[in-house]
PDB file of N, CA and C in Angstrom:
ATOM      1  N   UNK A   1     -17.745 -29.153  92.989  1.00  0.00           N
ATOM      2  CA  UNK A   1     -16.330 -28.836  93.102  1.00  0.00           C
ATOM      3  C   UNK A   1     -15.601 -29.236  91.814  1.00  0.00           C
ATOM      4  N   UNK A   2     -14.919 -28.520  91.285  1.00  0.00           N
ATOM      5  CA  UNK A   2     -14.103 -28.923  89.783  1.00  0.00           C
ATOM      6  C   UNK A   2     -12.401 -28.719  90.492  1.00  0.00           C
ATOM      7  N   UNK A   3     -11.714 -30.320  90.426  1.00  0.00           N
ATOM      8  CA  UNK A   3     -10.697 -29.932  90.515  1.00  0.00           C
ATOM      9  C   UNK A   3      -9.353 -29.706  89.505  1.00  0.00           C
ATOM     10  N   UNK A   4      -8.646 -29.027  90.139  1.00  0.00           N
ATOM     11  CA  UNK A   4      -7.366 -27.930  89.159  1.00  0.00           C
ATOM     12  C   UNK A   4      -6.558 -28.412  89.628  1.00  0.00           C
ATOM     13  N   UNK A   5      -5.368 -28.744  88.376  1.00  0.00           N
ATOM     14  CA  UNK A   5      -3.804 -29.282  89.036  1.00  0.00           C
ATOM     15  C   UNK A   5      -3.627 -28.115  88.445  1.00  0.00           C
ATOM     16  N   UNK A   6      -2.308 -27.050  89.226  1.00  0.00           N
ATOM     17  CA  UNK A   6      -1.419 -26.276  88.395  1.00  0.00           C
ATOM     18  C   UNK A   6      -0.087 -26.417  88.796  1.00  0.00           C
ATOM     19  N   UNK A   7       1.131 -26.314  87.452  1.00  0.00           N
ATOM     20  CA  UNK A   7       2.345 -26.693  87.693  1.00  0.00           C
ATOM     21  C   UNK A   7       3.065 -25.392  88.491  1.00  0.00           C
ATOM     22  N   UNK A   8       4.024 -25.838  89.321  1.00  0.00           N
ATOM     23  CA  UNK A   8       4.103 -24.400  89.904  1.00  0.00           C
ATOM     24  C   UNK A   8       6.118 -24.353  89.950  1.00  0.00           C
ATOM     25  N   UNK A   9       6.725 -23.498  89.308  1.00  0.00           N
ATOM     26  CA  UNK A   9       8.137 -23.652  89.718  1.00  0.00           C
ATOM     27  C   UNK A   9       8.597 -22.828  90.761  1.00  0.00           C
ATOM     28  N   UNK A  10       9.850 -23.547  91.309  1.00  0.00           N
ATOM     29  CA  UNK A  10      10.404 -22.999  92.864  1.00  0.00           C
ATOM     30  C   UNK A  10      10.078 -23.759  94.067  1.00  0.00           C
ATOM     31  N   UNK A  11       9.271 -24.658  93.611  1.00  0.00           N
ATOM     32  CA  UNK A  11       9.261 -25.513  95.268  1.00  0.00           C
ATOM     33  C   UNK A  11      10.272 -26.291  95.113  1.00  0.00           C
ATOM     34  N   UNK A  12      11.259 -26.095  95.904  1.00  0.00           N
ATOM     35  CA  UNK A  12      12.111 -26.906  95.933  1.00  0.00           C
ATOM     36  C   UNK A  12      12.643 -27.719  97.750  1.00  0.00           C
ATOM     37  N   UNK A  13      11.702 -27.140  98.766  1.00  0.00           N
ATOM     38  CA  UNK A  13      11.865 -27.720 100.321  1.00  0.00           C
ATOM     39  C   UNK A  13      10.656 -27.554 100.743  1.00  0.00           C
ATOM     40  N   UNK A  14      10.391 -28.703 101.523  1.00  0.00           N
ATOM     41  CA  UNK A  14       9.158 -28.677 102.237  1.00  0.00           C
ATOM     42  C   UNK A  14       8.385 -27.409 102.502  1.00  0.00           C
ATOM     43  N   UNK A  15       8.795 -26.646 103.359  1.00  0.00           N
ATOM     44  CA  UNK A  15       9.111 -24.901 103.344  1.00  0.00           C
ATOM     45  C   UNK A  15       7.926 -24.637 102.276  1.00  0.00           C
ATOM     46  N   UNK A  16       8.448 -24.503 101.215  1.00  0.00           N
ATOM     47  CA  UNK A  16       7.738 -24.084  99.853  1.00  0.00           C
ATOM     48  C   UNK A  16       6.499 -24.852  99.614  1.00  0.00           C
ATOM     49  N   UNK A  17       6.011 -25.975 100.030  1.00  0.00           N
ATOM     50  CA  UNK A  17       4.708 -26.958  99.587  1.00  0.00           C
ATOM     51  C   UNK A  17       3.610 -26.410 100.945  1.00  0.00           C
ATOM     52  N   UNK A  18       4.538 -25.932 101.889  1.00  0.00           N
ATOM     53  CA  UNK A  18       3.436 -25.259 103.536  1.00  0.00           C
ATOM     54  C   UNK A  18       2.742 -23.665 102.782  1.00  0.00           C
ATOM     55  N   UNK A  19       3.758 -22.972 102.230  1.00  0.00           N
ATOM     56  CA  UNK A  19       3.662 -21.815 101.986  1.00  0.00           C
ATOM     57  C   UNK A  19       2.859 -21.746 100.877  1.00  0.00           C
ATOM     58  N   UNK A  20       2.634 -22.636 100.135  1.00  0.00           N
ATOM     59  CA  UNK A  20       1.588 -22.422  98.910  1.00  0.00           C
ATOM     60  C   UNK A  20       0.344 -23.236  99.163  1.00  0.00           C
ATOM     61  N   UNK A  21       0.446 -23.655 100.003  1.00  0.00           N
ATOM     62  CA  UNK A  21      -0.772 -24.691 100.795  1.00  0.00           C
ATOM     63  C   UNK A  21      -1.417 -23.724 101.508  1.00  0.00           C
ATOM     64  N   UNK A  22      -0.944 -22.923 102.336  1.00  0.00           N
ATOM     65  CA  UNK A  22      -1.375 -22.080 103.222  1.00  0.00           C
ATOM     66  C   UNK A  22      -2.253 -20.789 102.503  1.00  0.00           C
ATOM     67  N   UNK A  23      -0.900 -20.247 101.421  1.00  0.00           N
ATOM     68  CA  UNK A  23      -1.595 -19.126 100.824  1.00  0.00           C
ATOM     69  C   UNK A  23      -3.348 -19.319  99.795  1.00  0.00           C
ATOM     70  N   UNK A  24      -2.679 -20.949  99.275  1.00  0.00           N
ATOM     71  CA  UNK A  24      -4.376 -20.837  98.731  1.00  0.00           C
ATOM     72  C   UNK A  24      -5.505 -21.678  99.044  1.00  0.00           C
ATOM     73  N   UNK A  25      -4.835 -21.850 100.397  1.00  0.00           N
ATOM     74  CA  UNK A  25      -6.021 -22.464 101.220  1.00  0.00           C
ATOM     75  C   UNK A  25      -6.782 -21.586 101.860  1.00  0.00           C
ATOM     76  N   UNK A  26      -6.356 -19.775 101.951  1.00  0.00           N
ATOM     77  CA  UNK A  26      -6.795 -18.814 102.596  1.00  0.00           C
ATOM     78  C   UNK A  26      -8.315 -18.666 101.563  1.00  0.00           C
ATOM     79  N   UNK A  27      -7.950 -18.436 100.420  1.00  0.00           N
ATOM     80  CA  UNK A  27      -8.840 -18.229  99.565  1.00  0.00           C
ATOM     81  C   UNK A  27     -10.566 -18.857  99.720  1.00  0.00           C
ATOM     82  N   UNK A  28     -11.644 -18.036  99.800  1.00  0.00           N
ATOM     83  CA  UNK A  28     -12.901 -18.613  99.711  1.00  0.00           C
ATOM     84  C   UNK A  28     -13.334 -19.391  98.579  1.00  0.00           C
ATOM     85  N   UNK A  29     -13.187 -20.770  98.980  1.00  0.00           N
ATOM     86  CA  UNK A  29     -14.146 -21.637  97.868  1.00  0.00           C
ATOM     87  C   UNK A  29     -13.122 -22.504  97.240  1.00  0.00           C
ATOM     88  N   UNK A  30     -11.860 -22.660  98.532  1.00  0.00           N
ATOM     89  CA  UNK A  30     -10.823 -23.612  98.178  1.00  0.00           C
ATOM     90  C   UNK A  30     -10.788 -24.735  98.886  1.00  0.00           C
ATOM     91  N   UNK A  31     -11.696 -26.032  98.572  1.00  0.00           N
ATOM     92  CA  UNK A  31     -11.692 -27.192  99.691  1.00  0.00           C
ATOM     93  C   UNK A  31     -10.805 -27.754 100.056  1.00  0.00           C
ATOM     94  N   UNK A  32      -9.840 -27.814  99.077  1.00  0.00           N
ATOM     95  CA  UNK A  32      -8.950 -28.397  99.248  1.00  0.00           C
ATOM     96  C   UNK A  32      -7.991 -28.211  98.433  1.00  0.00           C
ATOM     97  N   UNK A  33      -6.603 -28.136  99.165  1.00  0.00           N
ATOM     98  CA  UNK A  33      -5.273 -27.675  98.018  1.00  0.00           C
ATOM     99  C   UNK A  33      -3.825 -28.989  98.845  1.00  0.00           C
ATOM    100  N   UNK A  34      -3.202 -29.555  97.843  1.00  0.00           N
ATOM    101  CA  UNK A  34      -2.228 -30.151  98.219  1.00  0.00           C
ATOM    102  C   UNK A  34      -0.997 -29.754  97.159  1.00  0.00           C
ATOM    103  N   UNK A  35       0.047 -29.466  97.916  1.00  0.00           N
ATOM    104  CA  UNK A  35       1.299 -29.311  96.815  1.00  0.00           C
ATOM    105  C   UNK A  35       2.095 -30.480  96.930  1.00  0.00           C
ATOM    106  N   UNK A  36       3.068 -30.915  95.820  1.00  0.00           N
ATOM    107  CA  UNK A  36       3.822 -32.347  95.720  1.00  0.00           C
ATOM    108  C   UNK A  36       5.091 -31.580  95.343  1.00  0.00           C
ATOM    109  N   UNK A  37       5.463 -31.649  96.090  1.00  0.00           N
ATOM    110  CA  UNK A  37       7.365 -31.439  95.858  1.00  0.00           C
ATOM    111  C   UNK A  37       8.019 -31.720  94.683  1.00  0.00           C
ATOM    112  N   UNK A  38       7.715 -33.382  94.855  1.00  0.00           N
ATOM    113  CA  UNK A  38       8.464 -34.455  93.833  1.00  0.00           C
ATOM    114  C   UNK A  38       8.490 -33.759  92.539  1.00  0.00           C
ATOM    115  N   UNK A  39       7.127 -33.317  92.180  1.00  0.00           N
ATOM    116  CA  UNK A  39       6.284 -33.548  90.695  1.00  0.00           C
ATOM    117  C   UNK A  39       6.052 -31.790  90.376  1.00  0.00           C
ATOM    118  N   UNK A  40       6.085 -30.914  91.540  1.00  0.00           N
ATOM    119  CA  UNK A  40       6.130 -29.529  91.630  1.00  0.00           C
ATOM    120  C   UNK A  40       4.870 -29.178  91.041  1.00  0.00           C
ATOM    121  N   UNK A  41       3.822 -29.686  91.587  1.00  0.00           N
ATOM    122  CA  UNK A  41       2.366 -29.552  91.249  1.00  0.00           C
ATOM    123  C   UNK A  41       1.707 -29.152  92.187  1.00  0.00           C
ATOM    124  N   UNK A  42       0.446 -28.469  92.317  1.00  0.00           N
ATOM    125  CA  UNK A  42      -0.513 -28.244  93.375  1.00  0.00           C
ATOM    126  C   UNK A  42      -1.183 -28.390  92.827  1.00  0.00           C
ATOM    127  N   UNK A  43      -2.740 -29.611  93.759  1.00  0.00           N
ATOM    128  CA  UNK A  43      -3.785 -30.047  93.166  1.00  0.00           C
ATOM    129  C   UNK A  43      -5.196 -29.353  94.175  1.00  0.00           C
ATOM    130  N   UNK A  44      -6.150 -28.697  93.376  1.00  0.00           N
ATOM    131  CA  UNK A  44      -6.988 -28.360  94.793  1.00  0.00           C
ATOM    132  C   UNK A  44      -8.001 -28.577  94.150  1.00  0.00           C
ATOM    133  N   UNK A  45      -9.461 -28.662  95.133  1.00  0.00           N
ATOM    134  CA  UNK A  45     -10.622 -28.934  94.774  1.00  0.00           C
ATOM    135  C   UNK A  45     -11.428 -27.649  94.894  1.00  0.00           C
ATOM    136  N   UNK A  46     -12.037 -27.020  94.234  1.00  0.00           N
ATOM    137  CA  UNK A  46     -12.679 -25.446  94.072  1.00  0.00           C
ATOM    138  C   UNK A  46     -13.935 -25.388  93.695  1.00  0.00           C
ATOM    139  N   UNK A  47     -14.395 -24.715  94.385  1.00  0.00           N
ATOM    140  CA  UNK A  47     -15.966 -24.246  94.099  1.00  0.00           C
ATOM    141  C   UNK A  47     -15.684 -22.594  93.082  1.00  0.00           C
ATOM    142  N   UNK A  48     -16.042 -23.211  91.952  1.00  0.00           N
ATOM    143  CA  UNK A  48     -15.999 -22.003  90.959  1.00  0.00           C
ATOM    144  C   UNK A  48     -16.809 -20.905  90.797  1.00  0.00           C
ATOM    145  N   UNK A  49     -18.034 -20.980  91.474  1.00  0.00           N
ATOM    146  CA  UNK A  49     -18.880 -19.863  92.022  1.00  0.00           C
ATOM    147  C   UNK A  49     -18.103 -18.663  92.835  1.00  0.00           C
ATOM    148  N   UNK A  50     -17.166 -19.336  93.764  1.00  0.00           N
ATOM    149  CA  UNK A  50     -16.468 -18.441  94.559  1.00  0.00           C
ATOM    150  C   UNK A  50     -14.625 -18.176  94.339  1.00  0.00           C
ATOM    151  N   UNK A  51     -14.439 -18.699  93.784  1.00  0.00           N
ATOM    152  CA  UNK A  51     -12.624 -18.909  93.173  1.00  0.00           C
ATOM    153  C   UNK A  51     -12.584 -18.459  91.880  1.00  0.00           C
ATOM    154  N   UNK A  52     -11.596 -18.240  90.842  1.00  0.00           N
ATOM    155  CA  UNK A  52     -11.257 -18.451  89.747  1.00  0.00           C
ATOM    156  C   UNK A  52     -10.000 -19.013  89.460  1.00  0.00           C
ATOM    157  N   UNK A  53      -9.276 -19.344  88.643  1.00  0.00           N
ATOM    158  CA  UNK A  53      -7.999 -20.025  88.305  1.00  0.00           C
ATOM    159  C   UNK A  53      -7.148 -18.654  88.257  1.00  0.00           C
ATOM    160  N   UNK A  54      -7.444 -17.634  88.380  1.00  0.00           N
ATOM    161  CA  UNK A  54      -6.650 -16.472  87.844  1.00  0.00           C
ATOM    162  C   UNK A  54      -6.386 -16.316  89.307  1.00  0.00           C
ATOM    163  N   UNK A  55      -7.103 -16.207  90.522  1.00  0.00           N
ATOM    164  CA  UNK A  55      -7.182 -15.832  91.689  1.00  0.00           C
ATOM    165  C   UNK A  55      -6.128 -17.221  92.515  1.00  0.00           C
ATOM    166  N   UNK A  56      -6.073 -18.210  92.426  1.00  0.00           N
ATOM    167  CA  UNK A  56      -5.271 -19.135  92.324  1.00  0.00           C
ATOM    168  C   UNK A  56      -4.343 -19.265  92.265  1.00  0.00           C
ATOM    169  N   UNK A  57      -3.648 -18.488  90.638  1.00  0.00           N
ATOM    170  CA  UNK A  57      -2.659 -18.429  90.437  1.00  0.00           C
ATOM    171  C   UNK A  57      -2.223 -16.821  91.011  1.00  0.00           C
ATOM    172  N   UNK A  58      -2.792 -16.019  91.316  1.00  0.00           N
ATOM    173  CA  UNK A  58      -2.104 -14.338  92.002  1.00  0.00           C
ATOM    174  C   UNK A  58      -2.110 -15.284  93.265  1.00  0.00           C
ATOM    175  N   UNK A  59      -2.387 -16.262  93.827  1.00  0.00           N
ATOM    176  CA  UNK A  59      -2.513 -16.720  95.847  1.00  0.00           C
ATOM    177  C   UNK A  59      -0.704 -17.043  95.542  1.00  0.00           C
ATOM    178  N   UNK A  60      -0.659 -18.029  94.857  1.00  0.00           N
ATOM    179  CA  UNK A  60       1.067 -18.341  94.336  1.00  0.00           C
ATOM    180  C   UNK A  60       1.813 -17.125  93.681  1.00  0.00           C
ATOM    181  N   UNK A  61       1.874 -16.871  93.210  1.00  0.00           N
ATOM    182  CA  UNK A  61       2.646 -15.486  92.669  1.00  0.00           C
ATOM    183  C   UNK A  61       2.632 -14.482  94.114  1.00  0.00           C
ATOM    184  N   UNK A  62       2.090 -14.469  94.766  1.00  0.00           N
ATOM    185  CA  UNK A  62       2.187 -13.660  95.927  1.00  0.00           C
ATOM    186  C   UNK A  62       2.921 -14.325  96.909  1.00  0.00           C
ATOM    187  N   UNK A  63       2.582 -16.203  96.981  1.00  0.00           N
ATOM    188  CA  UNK A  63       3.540 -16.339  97.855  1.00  0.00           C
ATOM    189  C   UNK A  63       4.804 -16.274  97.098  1.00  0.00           C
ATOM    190  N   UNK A  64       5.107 -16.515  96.433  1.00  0.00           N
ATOM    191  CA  UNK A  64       6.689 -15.838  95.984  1.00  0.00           C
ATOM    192  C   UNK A  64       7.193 -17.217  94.629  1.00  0.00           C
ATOM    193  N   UNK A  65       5.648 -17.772  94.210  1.00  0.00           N
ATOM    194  CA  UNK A  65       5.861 -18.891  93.356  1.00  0.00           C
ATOM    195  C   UNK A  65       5.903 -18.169  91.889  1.00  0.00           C
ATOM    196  N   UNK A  66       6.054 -19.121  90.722  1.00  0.00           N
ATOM    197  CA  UNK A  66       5.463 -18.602  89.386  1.00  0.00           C
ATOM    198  C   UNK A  66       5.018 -20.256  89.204  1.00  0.00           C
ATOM    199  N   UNK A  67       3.826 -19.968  88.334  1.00  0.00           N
ATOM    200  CA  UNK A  67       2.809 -20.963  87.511  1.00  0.00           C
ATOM    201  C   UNK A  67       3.111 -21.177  86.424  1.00  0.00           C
ATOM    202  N   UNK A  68       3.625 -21.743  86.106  1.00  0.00           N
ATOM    203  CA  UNK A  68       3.939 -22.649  84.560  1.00  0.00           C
ATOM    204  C   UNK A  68       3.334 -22.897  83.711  1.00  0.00           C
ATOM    205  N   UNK A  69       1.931 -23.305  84.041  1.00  0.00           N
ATOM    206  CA  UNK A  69       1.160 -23.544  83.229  1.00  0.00           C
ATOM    207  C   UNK A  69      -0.135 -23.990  83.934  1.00  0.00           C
ATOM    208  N   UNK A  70      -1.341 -23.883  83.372  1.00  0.00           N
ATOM    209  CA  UNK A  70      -2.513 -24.228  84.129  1.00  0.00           C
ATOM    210  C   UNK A  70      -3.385 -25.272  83.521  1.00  0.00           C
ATOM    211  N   UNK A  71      -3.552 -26.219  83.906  1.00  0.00           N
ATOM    212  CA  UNK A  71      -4.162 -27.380  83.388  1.00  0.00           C
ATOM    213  C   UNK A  71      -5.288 -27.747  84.028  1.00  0.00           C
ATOM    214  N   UNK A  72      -6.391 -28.054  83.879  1.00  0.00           N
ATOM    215  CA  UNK A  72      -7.662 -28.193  84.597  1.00  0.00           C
ATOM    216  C   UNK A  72      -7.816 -29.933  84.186  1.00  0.00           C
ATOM    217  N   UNK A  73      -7.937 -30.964  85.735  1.00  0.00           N
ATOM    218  CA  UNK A  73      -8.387 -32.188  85.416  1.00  0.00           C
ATOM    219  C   UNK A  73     -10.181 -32.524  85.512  1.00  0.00           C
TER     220      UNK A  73
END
């Protein structure tokens, strides 16, 4: 599993951290995804065989986010 923080703008209510949790938790080969309000980050753990960071970032852009920037820890 390689995990990915990406910065995400527009979360600004709880609301918004369910809805991007949800959308790329749908995704195959996403173990785990948490969004932080505070810090407007989502951190998930991914199996890169089955995910990509591009696919990641279209799960947010669809829920109605934009990605700022993509940083891999």
């Amino acid at each position: 599993m390689k995990q990915i923080t990406l910065k995400v703008q527009g979360m600004t209510r709880p609301h918004c951290v369910k809805a991007i949790e949800k959308s790329v938790g749908k995704l195959s080969g996403v173990a785990e995804v948490a969004a932080n309000l505070a810090n407007g980050q989502v951190g998930m753990a991914v199996d890169e065989r089955q995910v990509t960071e591009a696919m990641l970032r279209a799960a947010r852009v669809g829920a109605g986010y934009q990605v700022l920037d993509e940083r891999s820890c």
